[in-house]
C-alpha atoms as a PDB file:
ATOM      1  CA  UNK A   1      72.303  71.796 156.478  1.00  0.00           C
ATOM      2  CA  UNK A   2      76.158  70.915 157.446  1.00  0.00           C
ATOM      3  CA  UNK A   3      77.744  68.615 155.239  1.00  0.00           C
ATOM      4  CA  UNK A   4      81.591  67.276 155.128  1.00  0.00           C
ATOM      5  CA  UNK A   5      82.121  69.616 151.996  1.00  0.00           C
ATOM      6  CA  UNK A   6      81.651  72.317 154.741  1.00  0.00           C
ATOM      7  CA  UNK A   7      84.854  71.557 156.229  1.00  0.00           C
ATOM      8  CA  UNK A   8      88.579  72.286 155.387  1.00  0.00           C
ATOM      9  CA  UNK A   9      90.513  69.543 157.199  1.00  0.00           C
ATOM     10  CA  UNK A  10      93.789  71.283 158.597  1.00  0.00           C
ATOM     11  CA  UNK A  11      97.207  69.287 159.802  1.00  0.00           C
ATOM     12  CA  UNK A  12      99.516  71.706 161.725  1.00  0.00           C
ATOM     13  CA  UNK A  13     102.546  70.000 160.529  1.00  0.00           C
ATOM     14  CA  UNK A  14     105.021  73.391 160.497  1.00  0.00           C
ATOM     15  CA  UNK A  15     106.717  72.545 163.768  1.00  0.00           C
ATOM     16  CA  UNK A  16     110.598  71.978 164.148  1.00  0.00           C
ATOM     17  CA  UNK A  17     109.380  68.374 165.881  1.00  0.00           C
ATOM     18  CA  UNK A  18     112.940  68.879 168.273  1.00  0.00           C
ATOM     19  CA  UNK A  19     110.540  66.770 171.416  1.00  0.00           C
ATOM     20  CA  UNK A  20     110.915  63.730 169.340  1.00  0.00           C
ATOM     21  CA  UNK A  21     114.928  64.193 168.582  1.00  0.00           C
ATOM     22  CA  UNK A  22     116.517  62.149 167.687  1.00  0.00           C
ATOM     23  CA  UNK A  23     113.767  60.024 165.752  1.00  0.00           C
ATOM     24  CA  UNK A  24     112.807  63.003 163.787  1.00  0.00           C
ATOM     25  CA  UNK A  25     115.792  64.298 163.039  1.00  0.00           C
ATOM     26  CA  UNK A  26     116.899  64.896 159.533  1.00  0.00           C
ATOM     27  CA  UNK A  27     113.034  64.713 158.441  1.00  0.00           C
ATOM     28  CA  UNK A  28     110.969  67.721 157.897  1.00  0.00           C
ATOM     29  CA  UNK A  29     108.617  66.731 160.168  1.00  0.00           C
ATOM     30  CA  UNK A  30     107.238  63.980 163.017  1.00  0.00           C
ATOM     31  CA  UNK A  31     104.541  63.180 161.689  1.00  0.00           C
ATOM     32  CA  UNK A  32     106.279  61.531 159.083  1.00  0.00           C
ATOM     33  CA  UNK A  33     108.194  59.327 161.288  1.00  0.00           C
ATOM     34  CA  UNK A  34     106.788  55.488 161.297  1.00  0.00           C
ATOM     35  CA  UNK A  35     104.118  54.156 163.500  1.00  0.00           C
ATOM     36  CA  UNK A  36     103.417  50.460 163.485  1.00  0.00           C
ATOM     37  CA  UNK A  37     103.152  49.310 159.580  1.00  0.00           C
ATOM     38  CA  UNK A  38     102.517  53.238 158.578  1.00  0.00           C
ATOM     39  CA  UNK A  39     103.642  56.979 159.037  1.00  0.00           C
ATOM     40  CA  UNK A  40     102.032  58.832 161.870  1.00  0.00           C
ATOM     41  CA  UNK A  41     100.717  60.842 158.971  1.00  0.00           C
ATOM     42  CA  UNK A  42      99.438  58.136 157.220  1.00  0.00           C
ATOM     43  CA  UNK A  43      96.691  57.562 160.299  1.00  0.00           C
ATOM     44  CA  UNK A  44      95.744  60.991 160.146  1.00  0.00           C
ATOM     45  CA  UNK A  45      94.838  61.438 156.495  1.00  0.00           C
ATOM     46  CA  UNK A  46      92.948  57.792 157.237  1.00  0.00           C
ATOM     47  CA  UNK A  47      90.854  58.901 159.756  1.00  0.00           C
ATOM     48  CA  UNK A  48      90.226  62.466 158.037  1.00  0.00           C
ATOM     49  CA  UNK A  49      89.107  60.437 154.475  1.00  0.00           C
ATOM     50  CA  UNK A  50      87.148  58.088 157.187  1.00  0.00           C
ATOM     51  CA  UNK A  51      85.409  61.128 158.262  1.00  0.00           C
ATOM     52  CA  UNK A  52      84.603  62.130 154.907  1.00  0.00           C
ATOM     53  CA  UNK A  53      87.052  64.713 154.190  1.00  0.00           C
ATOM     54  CA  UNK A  54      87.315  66.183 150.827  1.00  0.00           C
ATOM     55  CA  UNK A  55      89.368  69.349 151.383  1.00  0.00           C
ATOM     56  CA  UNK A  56      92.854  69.049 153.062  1.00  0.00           C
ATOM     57  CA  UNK A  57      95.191  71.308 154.193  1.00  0.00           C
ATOM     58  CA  UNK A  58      98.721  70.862 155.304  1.00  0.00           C
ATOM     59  CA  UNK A  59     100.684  73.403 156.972  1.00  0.00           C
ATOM     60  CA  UNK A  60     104.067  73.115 156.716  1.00  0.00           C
ATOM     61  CA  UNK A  61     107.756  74.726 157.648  1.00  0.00           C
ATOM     62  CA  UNK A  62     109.152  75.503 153.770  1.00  0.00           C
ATOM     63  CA  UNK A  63     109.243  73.899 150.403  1.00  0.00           C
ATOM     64  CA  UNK A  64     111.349  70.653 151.377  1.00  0.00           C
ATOM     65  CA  UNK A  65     108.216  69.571 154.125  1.00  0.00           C
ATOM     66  CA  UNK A  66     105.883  69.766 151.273  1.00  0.00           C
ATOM     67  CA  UNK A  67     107.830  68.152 148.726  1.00  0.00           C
ATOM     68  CA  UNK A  68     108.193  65.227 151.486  1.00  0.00           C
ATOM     69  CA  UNK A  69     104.342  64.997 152.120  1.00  0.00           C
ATOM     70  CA  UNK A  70     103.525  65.182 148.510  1.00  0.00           C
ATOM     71  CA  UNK A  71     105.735  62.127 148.290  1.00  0.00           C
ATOM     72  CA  UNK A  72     103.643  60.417 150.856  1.00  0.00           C
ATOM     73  CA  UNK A  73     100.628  60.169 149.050  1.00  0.00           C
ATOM     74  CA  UNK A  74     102.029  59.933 144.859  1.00  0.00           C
ATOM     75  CA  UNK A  75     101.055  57.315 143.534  1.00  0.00           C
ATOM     76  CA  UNK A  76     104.096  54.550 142.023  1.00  0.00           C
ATOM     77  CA  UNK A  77     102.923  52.315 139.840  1.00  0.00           C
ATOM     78  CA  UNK A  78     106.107  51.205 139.156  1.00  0.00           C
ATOM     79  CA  UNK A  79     106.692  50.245 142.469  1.00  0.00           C
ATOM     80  CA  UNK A  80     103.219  48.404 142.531  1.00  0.00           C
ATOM     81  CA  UNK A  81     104.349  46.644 139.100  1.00  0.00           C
ATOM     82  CA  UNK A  82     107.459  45.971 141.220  1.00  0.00           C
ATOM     83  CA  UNK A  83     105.356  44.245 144.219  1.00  0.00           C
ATOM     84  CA  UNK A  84     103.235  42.399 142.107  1.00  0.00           C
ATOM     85  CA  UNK A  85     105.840  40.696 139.769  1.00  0.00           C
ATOM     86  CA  UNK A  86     107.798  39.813 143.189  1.00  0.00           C
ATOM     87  CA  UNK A  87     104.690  38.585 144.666  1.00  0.00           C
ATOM     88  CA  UNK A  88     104.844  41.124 147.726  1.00  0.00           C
ATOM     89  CA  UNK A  89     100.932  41.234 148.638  1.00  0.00           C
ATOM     90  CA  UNK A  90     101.503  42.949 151.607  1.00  0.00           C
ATOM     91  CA  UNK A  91     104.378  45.739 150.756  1.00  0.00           C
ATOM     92  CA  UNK A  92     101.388  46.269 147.811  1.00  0.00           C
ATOM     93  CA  UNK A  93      98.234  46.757 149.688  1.00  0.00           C
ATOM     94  CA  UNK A  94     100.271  49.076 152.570  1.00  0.00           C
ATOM     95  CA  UNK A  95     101.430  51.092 149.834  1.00  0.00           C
ATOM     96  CA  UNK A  96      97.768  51.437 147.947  1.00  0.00           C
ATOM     97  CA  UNK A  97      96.631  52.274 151.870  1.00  0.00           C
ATOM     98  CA  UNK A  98      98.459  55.227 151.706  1.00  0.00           C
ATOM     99  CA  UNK A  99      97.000  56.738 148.622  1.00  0.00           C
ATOM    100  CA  UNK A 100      94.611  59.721 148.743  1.00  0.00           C
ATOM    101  CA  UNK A 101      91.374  58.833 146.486  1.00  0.00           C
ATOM    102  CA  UNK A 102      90.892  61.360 144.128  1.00  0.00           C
ATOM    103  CA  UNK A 103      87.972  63.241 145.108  1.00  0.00           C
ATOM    104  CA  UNK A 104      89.867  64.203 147.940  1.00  0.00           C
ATOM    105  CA  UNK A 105      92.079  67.631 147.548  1.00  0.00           C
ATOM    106  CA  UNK A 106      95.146  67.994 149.048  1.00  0.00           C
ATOM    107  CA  UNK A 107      96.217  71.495 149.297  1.00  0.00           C
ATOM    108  CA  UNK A 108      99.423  73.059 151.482  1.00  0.00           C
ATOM    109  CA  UNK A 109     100.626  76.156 152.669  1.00  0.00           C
ATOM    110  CA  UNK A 110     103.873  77.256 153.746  1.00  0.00           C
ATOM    111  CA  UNK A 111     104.376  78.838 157.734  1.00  0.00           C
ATOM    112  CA  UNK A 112     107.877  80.136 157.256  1.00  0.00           C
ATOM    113  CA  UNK A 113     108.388  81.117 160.547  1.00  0.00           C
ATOM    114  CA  UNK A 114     107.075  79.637 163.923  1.00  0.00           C
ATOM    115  CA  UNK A 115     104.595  82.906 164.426  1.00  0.00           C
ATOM    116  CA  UNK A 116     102.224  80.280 166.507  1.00  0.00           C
ATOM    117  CA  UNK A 117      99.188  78.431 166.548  1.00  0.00           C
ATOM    118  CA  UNK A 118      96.909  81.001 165.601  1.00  0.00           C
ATOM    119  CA  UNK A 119      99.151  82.195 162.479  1.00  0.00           C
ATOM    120  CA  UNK A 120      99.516  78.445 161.467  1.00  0.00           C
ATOM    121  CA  UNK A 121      95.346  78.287 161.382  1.00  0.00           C
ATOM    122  CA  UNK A 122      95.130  81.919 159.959  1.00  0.00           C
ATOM    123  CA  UNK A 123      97.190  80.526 157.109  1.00  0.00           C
ATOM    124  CA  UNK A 124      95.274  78.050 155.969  1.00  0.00           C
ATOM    125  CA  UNK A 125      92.280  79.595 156.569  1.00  0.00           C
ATOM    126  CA  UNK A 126      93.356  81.323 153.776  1.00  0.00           C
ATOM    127  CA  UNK A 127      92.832  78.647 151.292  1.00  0.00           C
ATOM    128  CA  UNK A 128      89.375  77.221 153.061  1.00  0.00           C
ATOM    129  CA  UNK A 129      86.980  78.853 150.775  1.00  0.00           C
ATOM    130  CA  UNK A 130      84.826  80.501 153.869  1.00  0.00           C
ATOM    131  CA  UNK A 131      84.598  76.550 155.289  1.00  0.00           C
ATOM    132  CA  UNK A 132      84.761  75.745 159.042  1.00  0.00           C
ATOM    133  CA  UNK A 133      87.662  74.640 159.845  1.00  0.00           C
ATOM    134  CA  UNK A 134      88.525  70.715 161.425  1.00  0.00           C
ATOM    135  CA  UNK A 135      92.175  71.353 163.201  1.00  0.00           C
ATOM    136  CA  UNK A 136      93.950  68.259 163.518  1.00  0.00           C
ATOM    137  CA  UNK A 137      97.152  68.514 165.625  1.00  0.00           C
ATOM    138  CA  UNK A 138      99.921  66.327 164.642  1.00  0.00           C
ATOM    139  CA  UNK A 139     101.096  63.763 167.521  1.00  0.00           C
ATOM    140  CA  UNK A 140      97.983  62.217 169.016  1.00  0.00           C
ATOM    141  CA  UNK A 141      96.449  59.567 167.948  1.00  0.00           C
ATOM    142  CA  UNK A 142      93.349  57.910 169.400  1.00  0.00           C
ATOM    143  CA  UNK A 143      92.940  54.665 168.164  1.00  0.00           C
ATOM    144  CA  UNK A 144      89.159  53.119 169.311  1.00  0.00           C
ATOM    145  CA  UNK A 145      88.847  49.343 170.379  1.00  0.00           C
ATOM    146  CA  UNK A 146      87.513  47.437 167.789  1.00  0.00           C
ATOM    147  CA  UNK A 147      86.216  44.690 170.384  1.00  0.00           C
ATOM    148  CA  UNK A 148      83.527  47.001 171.727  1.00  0.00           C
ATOM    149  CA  UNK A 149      79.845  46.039 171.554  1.00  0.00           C
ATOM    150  CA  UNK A 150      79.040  49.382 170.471  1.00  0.00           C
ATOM    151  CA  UNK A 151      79.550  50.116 167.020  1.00  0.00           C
ATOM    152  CA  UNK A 152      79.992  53.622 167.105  1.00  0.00           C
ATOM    153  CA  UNK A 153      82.628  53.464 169.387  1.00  0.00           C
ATOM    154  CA  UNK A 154      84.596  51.035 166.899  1.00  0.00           C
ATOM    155  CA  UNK A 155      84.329  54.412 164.866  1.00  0.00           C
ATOM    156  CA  UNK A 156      87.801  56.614 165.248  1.00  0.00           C
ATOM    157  CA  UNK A 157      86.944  59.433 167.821  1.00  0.00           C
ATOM    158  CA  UNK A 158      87.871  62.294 165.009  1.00  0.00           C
ATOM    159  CA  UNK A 159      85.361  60.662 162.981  1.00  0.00           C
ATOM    160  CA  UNK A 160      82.589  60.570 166.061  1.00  0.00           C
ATOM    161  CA  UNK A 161      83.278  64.160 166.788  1.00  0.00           C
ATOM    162  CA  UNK A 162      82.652  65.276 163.374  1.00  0.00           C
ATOM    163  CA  UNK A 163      79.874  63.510 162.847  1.00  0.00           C
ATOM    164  CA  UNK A 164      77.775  64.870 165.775  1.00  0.00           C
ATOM    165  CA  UNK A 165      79.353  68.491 164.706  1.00  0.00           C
ATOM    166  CA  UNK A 166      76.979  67.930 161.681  1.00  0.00           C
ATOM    167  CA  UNK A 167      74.374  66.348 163.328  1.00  0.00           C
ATOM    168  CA  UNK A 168      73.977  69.072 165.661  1.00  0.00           C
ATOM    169  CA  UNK A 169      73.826  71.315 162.854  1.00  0.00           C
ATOM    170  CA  UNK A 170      74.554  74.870 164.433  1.00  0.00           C
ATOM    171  CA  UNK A 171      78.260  75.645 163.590  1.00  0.00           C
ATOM    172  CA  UNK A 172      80.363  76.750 166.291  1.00  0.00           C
ATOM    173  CA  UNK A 173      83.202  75.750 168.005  1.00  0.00           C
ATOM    174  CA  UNK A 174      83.735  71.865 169.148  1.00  0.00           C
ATOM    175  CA  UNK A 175      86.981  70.238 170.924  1.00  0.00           C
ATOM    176  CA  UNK A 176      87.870  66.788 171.265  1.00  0.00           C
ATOM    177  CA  UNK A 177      88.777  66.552 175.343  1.00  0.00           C
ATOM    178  CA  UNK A 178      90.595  64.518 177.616  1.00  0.00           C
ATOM    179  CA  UNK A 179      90.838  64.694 182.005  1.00  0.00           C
ATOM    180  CA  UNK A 180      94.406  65.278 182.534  1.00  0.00           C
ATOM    181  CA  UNK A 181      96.597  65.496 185.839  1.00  0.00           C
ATOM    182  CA  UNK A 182      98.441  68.985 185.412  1.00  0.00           C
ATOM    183  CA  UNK A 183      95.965  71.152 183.261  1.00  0.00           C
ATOM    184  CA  UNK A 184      99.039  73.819 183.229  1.00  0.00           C
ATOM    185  CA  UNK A 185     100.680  71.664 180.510  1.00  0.00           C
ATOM    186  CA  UNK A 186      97.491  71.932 177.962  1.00  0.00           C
ATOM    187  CA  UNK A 187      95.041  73.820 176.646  1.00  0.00           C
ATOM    188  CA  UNK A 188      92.000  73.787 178.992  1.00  0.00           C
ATOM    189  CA  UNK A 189      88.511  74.543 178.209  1.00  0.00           C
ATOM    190  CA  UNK A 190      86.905  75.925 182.037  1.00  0.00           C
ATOM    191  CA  UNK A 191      83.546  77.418 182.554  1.00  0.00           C
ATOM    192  CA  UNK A 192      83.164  77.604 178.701  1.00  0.00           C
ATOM    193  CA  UNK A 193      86.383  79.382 177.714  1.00  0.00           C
ATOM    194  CA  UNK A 194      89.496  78.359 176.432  1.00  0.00           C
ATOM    195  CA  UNK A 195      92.820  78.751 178.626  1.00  0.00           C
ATOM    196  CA  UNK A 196      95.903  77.669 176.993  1.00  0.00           C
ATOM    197  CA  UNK A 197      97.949  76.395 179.761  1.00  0.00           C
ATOM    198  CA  UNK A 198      96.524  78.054 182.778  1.00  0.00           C
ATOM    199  CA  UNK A 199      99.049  78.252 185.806  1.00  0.00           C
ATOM    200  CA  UNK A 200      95.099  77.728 187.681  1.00  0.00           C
ATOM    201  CA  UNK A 201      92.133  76.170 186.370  1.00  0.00           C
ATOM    202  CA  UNK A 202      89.117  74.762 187.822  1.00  0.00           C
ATOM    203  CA  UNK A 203      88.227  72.258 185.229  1.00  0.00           C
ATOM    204  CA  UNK A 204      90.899  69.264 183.984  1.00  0.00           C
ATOM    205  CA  UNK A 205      89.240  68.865 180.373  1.00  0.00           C
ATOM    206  CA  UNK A 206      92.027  69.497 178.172  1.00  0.00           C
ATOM    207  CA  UNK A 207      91.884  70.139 174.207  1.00  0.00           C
ATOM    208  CA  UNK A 208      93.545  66.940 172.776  1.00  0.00           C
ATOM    209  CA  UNK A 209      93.955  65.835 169.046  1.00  0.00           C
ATOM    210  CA  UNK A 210      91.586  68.064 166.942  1.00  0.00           C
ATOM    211  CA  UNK A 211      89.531  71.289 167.434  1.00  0.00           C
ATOM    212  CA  UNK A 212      86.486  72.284 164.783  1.00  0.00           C
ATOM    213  CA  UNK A 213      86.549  75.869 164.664  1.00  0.00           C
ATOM    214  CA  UNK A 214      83.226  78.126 163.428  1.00  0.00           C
ATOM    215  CA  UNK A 215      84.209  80.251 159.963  1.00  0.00           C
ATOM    216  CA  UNK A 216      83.935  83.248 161.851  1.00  0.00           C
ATOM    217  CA  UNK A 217      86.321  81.782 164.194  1.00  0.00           C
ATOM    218  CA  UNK A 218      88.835  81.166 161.057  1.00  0.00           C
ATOM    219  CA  UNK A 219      87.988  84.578 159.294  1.00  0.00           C
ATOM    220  CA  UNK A 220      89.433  86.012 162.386  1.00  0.00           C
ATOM    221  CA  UNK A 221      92.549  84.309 162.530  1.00  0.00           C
ATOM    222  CA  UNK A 222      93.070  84.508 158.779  1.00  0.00           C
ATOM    223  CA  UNK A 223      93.008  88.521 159.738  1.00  0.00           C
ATOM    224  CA  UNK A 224      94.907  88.261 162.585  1.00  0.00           C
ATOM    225  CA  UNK A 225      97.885  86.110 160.236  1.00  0.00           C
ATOM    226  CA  UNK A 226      97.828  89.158 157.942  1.00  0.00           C
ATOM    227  CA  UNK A 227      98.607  91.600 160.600  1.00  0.00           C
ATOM    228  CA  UNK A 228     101.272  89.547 162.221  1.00  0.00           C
ATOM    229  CA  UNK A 229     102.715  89.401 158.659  1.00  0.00           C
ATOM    230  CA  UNK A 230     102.276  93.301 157.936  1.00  0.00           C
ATOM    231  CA  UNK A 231     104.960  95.560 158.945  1.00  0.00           C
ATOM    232  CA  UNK A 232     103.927  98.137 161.499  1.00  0.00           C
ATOM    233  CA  UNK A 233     101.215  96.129 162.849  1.00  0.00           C
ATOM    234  CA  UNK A 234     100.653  95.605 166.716  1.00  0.00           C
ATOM    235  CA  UNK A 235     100.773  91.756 166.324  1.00  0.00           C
ATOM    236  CA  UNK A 236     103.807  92.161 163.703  1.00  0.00           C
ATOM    237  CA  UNK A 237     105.444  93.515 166.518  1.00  0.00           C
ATOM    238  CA  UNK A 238     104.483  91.396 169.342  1.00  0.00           C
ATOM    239  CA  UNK A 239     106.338  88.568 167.405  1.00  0.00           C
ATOM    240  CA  UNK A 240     109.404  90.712 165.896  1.00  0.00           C
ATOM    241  CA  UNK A 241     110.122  92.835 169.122  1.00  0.00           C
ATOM    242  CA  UNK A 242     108.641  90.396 171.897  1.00  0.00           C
ATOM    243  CA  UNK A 243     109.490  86.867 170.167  1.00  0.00           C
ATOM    244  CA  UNK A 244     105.064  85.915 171.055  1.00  0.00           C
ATOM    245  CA  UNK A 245     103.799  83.675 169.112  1.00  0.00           C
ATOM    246  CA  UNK A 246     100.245  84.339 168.552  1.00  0.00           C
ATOM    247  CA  UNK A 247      97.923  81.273 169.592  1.00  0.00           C
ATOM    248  CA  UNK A 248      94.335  81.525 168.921  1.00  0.00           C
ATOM    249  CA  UNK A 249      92.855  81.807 172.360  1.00  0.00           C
ATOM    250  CA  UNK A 250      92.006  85.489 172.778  1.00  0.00           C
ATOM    251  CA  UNK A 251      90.420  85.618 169.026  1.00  0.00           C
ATOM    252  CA  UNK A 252      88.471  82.287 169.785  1.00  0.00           C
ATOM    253  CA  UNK A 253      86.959  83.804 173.007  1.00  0.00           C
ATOM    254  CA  UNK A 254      86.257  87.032 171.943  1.00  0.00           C
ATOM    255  CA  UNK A 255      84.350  85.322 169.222  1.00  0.00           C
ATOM    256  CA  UNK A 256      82.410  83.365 171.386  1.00  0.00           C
ATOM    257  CA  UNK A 257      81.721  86.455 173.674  1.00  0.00           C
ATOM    258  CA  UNK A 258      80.057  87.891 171.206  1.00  0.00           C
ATOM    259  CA  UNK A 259      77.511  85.277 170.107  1.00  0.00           C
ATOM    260  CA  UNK A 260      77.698  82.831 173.257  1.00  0.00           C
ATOM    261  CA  UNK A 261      74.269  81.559 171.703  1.00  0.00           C
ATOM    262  CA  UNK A 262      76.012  79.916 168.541  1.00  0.00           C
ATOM    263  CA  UNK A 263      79.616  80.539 168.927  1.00  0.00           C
ATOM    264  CA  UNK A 264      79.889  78.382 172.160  1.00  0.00           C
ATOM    265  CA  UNK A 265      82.424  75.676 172.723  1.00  0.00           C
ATOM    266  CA  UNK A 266      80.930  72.384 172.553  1.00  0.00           C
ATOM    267  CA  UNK A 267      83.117  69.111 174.289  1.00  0.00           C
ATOM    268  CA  UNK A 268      83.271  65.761 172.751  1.00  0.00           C
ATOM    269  CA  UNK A 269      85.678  63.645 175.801  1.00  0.00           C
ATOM    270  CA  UNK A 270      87.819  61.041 174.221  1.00  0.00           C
ATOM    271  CA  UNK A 271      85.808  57.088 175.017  1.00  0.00           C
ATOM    272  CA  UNK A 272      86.910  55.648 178.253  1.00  0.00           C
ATOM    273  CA  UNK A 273      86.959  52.291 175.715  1.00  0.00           C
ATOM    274  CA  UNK A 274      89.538  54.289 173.337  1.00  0.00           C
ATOM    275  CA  UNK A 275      93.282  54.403 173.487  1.00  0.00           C
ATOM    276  CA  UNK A 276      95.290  57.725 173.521  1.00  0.00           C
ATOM    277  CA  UNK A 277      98.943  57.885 172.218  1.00  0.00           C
ATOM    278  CA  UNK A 278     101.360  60.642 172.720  1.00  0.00           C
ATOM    279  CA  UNK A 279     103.776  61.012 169.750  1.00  0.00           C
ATOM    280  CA  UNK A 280     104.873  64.252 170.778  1.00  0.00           C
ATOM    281  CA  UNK A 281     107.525  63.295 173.208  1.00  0.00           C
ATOM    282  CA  UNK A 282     110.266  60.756 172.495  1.00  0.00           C
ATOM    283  CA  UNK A 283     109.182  58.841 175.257  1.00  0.00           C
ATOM    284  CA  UNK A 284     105.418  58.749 173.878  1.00  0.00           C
ATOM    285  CA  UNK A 285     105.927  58.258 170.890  1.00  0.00           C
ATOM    286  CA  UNK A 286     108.278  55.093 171.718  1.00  0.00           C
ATOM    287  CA  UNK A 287     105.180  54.004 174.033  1.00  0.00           C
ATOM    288  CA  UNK A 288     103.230  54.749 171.060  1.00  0.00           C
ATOM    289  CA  UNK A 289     105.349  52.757 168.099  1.00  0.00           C
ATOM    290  CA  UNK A 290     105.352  49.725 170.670  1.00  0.00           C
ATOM    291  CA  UNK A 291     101.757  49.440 170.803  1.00  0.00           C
ATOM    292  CA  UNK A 292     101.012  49.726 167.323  1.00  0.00           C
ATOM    293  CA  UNK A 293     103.701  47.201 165.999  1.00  0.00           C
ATOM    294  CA  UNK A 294     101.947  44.638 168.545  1.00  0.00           C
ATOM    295  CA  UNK A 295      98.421  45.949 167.775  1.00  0.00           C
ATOM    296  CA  UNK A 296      97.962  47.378 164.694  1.00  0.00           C
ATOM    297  CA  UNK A 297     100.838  46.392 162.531  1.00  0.00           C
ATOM    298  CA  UNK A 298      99.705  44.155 159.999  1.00  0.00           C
ATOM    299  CA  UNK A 299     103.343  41.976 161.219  1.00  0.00           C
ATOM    300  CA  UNK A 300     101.673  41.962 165.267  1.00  0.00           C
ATOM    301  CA  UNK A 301     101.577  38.345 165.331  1.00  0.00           C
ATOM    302  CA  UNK A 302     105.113  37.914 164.374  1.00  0.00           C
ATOM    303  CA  UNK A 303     105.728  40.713 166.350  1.00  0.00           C
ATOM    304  CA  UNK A 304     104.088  39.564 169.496  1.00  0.00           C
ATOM    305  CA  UNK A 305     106.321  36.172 169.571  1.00  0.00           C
ATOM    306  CA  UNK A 306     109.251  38.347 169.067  1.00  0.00           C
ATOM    307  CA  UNK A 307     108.249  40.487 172.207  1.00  0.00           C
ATOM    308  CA  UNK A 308     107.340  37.230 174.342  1.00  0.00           C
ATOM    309  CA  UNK A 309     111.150  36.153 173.398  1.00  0.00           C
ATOM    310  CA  UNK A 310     112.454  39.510 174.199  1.00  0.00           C
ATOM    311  CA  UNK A 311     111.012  39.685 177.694  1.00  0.00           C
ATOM    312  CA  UNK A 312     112.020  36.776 179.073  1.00  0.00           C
ATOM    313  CA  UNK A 313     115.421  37.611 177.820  1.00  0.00           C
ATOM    314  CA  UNK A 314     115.046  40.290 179.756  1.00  0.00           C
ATOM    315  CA  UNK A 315     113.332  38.819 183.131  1.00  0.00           C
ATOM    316  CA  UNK A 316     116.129  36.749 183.109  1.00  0.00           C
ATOM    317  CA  UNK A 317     118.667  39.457 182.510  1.00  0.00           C
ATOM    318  CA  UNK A 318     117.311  40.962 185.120  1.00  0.00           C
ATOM    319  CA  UNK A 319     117.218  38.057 187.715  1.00  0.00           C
ATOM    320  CA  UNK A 320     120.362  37.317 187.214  1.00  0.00           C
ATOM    321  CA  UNK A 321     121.762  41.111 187.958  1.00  0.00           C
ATOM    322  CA  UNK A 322     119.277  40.873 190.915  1.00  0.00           C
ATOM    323  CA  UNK A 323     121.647  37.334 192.373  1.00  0.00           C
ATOM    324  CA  UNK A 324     124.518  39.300 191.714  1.00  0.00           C
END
């Protein structure tokens, strides 16, 4: 029987982040950029430890990423000491939010050069102890409405998905979707087979926020990482000679070839009741930090009246250009 100990959590966090210039520049990464009264990353690890996670991994760029998402999550108990002498209630509980419990491991490894998707999961494979692997991509979040009669839909979607993943019991292969417009700009799962950014596509469902990928799946990619790391190799070469990045398509749907019976990919579609952010463009994640500050900071009130301010300045700014 599938339990959460099953499953190595894995953040692809090894990207340059250059879509969200200039808020992420000078920081390793964007998911380390703020979002309402946390980091992005900070509402990743929540929902992973909501999900039950006990094994983390982090991929990341080089040394100076990790060192900055170890920081994240160290505990300071002399800046709690700090809070608590000054009376700062809030600043103290945000801070203790961010904190990893301790039966939770946190464990990173290093992609030192952008070699692609399927590298990036191949790496930390690596460290996953034969455990199916629960991809988490770094700039969407999906945050559920809490006002919902249904109580599992209060629950955040990552957390729904994994949870029937164990329910159902079988292993394979399970994507979080969403319909989208253009289906060239995603990854597309169509007629049970994944198509990373078709130019044509019959189906619309697009891969969005977190994959769960069968240990086979993994085992694959953790060989196919080697290769494209070994000299001489015909993936070693693809990336040296051709500048590909390998992505983990072709190794997923071979996989699934072979054992369509257990190895096929299973859809869980995003709620119609939950919202989706985009932090992987400037102007997403901009969309994004505005909702958050006015729904999920723990400052929205304050925040709200500010806005309300703020936008009839503006009408009237506006109005007034508009009589000119």
């Amino acid at each position: 029987m599938l339990t959460t100990n099953d499953l190595e959590f894995v953040i692809l966090a090894a990207g340059k982040s250059t879509r969200n210039y200039p808020h992420s520049k000078g920081i390793p990464h964007k998911s380390l950029i703020p979002l309402g009264s946390r980091k992005v990353i900070d509402h990743i690890i929540t929902e992973m430890i909501k999900s039950g996670a006990k094994h983390i991994t982090i991929v990341c760029s080089d040394e100076k990423a990790k060192e900055a998402f170890e920081l994240c999550f160290t505990k300071e108990q002399k800046i709690e000491d700090k809070f608590k002498k000054s009376g700062n209630i809030i600043g103290l509980e945000l801070l203790q939010s961010v904190y990893v419990p301790e039966d939770v491991e946190i464990k990173y490894v290093i992609q030192h050069e952008p070699k692609g998707l399927g590298h990036a999961i191949g790496l930390a494979n690596k460290v996953a102890d034969g455990r199916h692997l629960v991809v988490r991509m770094p700039d969407d979040i999906v945050i559920p409405n809490h006002c919902v009669r249904d109580a599992e839909l209060r629950k955040p979607v990552v957390q729904r998905c994994i949870e029937k993943y164990i329910a159902d019991g079988i292993g394979g292969n399970m994507f979080i979707t969403r319909h989208v417009d253009d289906p060239s700009r995603w990854g597309i799962i169509d007629e049970g087979i994944f198509k990373e950014k078709p130019k044509e596509s019959k189906s619309n469902e697009a891969f969005q926020t977190m994959a769960i990928f069968d240990a086979k799946v993994g085992k694959r990619l953790e060989d196919v990482a080697t290769k494209i790391d070994t000299v001489g190799t015909e993936e070693y070469n693809l990336w040296t000679t051709e500048g590909k990045e390998i992505h983990f398509d072709k190794y997923l749907n071979d996989e699934v070839k072979k054992d369509p019976e257990h190895m096929a990919i299973r859809t869980f579609p995003i709620a119609k009741t939950d919202t989706y952010l985009d932090c992987g463009t400037l102007a997403g994640y901009e969309e994004a930090l505005l909702y958050t500050l006015l729904k999920e900071s723990v400052f929205k009130e304050r925040n709200k009246k500010t806005a309300e301010i703020l936008l009839v300045d503006c009408i009237l700014e506006d109005e007034a250009k508009e009589g000119k």
